[in-house]
Protein backbone atom coordinates (compact mmCIF):
# COMPACT_ATOMS: atom_id res chain seq x y z
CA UNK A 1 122.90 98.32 154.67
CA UNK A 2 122.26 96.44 157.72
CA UNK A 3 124.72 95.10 160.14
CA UNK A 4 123.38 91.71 158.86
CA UNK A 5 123.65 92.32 155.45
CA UNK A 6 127.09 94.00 155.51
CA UNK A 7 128.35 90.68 156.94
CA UNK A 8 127.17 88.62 154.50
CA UNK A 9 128.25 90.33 151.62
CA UNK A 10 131.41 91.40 152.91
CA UNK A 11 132.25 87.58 153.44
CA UNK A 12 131.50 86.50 149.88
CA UNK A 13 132.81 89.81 148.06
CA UNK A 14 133.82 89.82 144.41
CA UNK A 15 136.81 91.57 142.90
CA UNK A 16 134.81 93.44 140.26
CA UNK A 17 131.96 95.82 140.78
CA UNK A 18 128.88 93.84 140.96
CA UNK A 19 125.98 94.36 137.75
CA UNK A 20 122.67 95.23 138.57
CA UNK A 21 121.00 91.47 138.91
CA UNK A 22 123.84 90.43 141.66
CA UNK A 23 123.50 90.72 145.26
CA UNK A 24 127.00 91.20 146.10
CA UNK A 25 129.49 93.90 147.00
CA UNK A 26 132.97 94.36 145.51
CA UNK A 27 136.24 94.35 147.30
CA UNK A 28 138.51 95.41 144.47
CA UNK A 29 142.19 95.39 145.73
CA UNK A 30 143.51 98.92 146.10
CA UNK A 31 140.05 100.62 146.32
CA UNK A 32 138.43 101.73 149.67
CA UNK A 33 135.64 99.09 151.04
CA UNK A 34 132.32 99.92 151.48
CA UNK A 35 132.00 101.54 155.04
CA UNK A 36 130.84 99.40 158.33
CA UNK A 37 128.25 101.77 160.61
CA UNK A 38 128.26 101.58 164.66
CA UNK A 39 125.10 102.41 165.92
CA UNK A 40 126.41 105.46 167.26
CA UNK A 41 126.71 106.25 163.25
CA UNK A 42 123.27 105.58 162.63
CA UNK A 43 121.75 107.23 165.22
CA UNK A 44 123.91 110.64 164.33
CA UNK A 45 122.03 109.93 161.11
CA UNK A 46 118.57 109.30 162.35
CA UNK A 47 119.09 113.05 164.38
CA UNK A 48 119.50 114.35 160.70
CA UNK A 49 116.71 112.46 159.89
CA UNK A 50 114.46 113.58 162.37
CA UNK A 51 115.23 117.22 162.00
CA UNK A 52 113.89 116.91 158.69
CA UNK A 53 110.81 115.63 159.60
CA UNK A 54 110.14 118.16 162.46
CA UNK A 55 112.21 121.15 162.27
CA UNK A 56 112.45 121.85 158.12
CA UNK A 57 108.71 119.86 157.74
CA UNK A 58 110.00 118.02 154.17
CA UNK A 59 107.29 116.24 152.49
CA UNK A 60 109.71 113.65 150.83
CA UNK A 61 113.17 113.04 150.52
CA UNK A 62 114.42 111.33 147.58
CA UNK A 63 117.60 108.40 148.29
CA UNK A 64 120.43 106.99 147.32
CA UNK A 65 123.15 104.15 147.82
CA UNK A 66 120.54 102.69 150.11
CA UNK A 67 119.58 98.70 150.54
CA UNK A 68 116.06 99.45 150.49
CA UNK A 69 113.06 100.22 153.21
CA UNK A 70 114.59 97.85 155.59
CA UNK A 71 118.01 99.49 155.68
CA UNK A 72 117.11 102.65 155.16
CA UNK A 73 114.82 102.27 158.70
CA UNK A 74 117.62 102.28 160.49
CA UNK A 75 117.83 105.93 160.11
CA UNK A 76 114.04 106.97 158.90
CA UNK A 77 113.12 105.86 162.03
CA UNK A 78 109.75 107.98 163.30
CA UNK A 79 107.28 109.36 160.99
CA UNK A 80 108.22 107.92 158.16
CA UNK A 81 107.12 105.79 155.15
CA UNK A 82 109.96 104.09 152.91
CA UNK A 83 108.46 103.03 149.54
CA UNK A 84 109.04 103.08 145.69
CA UNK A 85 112.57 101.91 145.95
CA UNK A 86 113.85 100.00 142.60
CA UNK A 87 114.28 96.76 142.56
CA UNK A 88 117.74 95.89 141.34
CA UNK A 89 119.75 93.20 143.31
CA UNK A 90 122.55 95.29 143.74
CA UNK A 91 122.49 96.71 147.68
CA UNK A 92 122.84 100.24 145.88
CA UNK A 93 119.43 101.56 145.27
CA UNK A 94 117.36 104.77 145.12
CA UNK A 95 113.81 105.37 146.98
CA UNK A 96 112.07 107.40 148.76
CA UNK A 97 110.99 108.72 152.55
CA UNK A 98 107.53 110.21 152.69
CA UNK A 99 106.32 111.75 155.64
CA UNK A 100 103.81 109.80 157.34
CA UNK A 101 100.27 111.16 156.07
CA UNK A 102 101.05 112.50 153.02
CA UNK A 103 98.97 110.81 150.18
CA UNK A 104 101.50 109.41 147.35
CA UNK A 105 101.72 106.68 144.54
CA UNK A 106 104.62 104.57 143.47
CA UNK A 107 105.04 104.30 139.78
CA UNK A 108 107.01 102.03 137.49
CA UNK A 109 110.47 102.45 138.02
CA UNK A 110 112.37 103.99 135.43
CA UNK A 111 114.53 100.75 134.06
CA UNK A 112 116.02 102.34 131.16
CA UNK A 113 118.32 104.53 133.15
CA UNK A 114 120.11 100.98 133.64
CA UNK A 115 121.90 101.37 130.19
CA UNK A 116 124.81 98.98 130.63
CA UNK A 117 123.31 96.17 133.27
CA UNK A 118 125.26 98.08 136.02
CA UNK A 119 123.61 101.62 136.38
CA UNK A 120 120.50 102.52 138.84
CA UNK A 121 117.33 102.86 137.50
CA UNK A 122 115.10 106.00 138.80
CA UNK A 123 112.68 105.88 141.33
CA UNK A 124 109.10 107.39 140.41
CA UNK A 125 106.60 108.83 142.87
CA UNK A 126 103.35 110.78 142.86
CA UNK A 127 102.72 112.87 145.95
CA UNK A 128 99.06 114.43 146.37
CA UNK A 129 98.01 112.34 143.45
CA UNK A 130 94.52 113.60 142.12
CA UNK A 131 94.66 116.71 143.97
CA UNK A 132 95.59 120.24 142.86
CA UNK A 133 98.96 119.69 144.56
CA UNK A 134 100.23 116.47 142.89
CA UNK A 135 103.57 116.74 141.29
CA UNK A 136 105.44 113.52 139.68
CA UNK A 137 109.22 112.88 141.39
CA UNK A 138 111.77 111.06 139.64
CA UNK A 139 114.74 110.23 142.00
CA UNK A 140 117.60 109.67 139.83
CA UNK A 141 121.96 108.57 140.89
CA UNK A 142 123.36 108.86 136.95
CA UNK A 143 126.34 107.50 136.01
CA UNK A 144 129.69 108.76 138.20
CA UNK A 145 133.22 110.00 136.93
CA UNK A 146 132.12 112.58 133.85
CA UNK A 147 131.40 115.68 136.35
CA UNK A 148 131.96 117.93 133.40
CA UNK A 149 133.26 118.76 129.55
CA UNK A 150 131.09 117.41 126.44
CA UNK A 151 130.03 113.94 127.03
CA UNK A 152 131.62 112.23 123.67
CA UNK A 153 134.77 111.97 124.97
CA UNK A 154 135.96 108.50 124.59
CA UNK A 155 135.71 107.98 128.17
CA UNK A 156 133.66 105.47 129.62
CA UNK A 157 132.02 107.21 132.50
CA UNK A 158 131.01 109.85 129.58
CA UNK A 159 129.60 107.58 126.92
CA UNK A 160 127.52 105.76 129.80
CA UNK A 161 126.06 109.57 131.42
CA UNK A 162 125.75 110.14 127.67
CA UNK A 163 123.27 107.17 126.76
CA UNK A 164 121.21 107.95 130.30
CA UNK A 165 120.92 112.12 129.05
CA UNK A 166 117.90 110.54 126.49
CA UNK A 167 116.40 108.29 128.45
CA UNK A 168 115.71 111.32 131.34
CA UNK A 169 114.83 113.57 128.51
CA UNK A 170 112.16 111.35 126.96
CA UNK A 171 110.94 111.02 130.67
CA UNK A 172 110.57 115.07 130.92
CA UNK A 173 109.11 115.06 127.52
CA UNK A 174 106.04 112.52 128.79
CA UNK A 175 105.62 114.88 131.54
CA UNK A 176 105.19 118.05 129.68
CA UNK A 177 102.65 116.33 127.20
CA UNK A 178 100.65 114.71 129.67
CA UNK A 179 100.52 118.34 131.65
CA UNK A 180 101.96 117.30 134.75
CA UNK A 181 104.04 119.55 137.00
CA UNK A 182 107.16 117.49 137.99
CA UNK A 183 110.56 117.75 139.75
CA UNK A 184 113.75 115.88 138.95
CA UNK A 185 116.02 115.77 141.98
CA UNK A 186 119.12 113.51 143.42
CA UNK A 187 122.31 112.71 142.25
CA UNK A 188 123.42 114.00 139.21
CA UNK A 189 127.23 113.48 139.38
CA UNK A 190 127.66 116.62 137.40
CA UNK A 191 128.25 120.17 137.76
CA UNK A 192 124.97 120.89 136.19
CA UNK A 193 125.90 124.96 136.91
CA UNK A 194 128.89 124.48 134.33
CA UNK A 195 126.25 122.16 132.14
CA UNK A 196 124.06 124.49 131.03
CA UNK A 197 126.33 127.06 130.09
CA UNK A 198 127.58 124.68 127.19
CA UNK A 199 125.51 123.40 124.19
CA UNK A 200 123.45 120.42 123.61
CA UNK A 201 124.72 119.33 120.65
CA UNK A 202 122.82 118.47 117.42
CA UNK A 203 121.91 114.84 118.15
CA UNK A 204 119.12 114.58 121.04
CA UNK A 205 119.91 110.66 121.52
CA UNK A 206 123.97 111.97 122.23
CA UNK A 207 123.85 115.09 123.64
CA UNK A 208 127.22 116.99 124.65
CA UNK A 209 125.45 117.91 127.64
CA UNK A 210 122.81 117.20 130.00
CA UNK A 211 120.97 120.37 131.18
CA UNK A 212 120.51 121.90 127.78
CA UNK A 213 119.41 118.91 126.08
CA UNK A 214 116.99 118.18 129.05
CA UNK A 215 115.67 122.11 129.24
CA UNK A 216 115.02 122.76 125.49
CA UNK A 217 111.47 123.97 125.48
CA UNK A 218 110.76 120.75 123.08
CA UNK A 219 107.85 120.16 123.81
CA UNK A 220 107.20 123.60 124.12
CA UNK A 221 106.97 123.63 128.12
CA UNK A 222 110.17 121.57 128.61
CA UNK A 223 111.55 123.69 130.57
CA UNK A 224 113.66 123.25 134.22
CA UNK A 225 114.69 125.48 136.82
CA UNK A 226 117.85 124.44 138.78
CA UNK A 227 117.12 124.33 142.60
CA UNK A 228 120.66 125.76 143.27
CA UNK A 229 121.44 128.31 140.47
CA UNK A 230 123.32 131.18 141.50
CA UNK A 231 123.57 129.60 145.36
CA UNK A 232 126.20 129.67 147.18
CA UNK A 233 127.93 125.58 147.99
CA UNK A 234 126.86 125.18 151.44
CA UNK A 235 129.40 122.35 152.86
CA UNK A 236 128.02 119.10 155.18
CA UNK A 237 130.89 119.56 157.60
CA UNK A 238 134.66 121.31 158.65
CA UNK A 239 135.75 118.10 156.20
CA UNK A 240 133.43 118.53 152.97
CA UNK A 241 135.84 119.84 150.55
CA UNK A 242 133.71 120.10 147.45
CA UNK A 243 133.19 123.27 145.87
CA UNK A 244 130.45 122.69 143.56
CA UNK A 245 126.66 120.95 143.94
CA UNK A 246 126.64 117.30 142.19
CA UNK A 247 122.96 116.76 144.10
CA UNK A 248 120.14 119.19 142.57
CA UNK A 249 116.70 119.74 142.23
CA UNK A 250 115.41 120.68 138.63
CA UNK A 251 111.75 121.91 138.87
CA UNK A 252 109.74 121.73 135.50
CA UNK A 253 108.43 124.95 134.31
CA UNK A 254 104.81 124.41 135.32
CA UNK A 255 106.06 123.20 139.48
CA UNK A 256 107.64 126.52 139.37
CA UNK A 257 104.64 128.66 137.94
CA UNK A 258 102.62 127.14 140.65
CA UNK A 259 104.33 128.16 143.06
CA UNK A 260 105.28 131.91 141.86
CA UNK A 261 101.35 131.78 141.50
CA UNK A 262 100.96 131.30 145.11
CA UNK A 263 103.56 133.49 145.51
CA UNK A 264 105.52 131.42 147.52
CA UNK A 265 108.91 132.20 148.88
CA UNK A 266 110.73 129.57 147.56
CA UNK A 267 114.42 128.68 149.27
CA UNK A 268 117.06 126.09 148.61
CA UNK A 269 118.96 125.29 151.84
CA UNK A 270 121.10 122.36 153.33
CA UNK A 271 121.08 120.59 156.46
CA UNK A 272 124.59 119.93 157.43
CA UNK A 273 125.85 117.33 160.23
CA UNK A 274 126.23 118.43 163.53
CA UNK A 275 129.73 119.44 164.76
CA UNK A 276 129.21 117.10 167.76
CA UNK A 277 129.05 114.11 165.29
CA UNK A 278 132.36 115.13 163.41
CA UNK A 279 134.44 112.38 162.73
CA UNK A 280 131.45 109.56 162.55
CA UNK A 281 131.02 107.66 159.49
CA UNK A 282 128.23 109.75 158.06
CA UNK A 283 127.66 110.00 154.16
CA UNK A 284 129.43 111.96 151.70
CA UNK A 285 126.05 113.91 151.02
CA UNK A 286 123.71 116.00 152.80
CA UNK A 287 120.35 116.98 152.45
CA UNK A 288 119.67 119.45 149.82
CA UNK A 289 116.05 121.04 150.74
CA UNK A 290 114.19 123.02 148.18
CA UNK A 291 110.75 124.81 150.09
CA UNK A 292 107.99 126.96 149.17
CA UNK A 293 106.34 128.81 152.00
């Protein structure tokens, strides 16, 4: 958020976490606030920023728990566009970053990822539209708490991951028909690498599990390749004590073809923080870069 925003909201907070239509941020008693940035913060994150954009050369970069173009400039600062973020009122949104130059196309947000009133919808982007290189993005931040076991567990954050696993498959489905090579990527808030060892389930609108219901080759072609299988976790910094990927990439079957047509070398790799900034209020995340060269 903005200094300006943060203010605001903080001084009119509510006690329970805020739905989708409300501009407001919660201050639940016993639960951590949202964090206050210095500038000294942002501009560690603007260096991350920036080393995307002209050491790793990223097209796009697909975000989350932002408060749209405005607040995410303060860190996408130089050669950057910020566009198709959702439109919820809630300051938590997705979006994207495009490099400056690259041809792209906002579509229609996915709503019906908001299942309960209080869930993000997905952010939808075209880059290279009408060109042999165009490939449809959908920037997705599911449901939190269920980060693995089936998903009918009476549990809430499982029932609520459970009702968003149809609405991203019927998404993937539209893709595959409409023969479009696509990439689903942000934050999944699962261990998809446990997922798709584990069955689907025979009900496709309450699947047990999200990667096999999602990669089913129904319609034949509905297929995804996970950005980080059999990858090492690469940490952010000394204090990142996850073990396991929550972000991912999932490439459909045709993005990947392309590319082993070109015979690209494809690599996943992360850009962690720099030691120097250790102990700034960063983000809990990193960037998580898939390339082909």
């Amino acid at each position: 958020m903005t200094p300006a925003t943060q203010a605001e909201l903080s001084a009119r907070c509510q006690r329970q976490q805020p739905r989708s239509h409300e501009r407001a941020l919660p201050c639940t008693p016993g639960r951590t606030p949202p964090p206050a940035r210095t500038q000294a913060d942002l501009d560690a994150l603007a260096r991350t920023a920036q080393a995307l954009h002209t050491t790793r050369r990223v097209d796009v970069v697909a975000l989350q728990e932002v408060d749209g173009p405005e607040a995410a400039r303060q860190v996408f600062r130089q050669g950057w566009k910020l566009d198709c973020f959702e439109r919820r009122a809630h300051p938590q949104k997705v979006g994207f970053a495009i490099r400056e130059g690259v041809p792209y196309r906002c579509n229609s947000e996915l709503s019906d990822l908001d299942v309960d009133g209080s869930s993000r919808a997905g952010a939808d982007l075209t880059l290279y539209p009408g060109t042999a290189r165009e490939v449809r993005l959908l920037n997705v931040h599911l449901k939190s708490g269920c980060f693995r076991g089936d998903l009918d567990r009476s549990f809430s954050p499982c029932r609520g991951l459970q009702r968003q696993a149809p609405v991203v498959e019927a998404w993937i489905d539209q893709r595959v028909r409409e023969g479009v090579a696509f990439a689903i990527l942000g934050d999944f808030n699962r261990h998809l690498d446990q997922d798709e060892r584990r069955s689907a389930g025979p009900d496709e609108s309450a699947p047990l599990n999200l990667l096999p219901a999602w990669s089913d080759d129904q319609p034949r072609g509905a297929v995804l390749h996970r950005a980080t299988a059999g990858q090492p976790y690469l940490p952010c910094d000394a204090d990142d004590r996850h073990s396991r990927y929550i972000d991912d990439i999932l490439l459909s079957d045709s993005l990947k073809a392309r590319q082993d047509n070109r015979r690209a070398t494809l690599r996943l790799t992360r850009l962690p923080y720099e030691p120097q900034d250790h102990g700034r209020q960063l983000s809990d995340h990193c960037p998580l870069i898939w390339s082909a060269e």
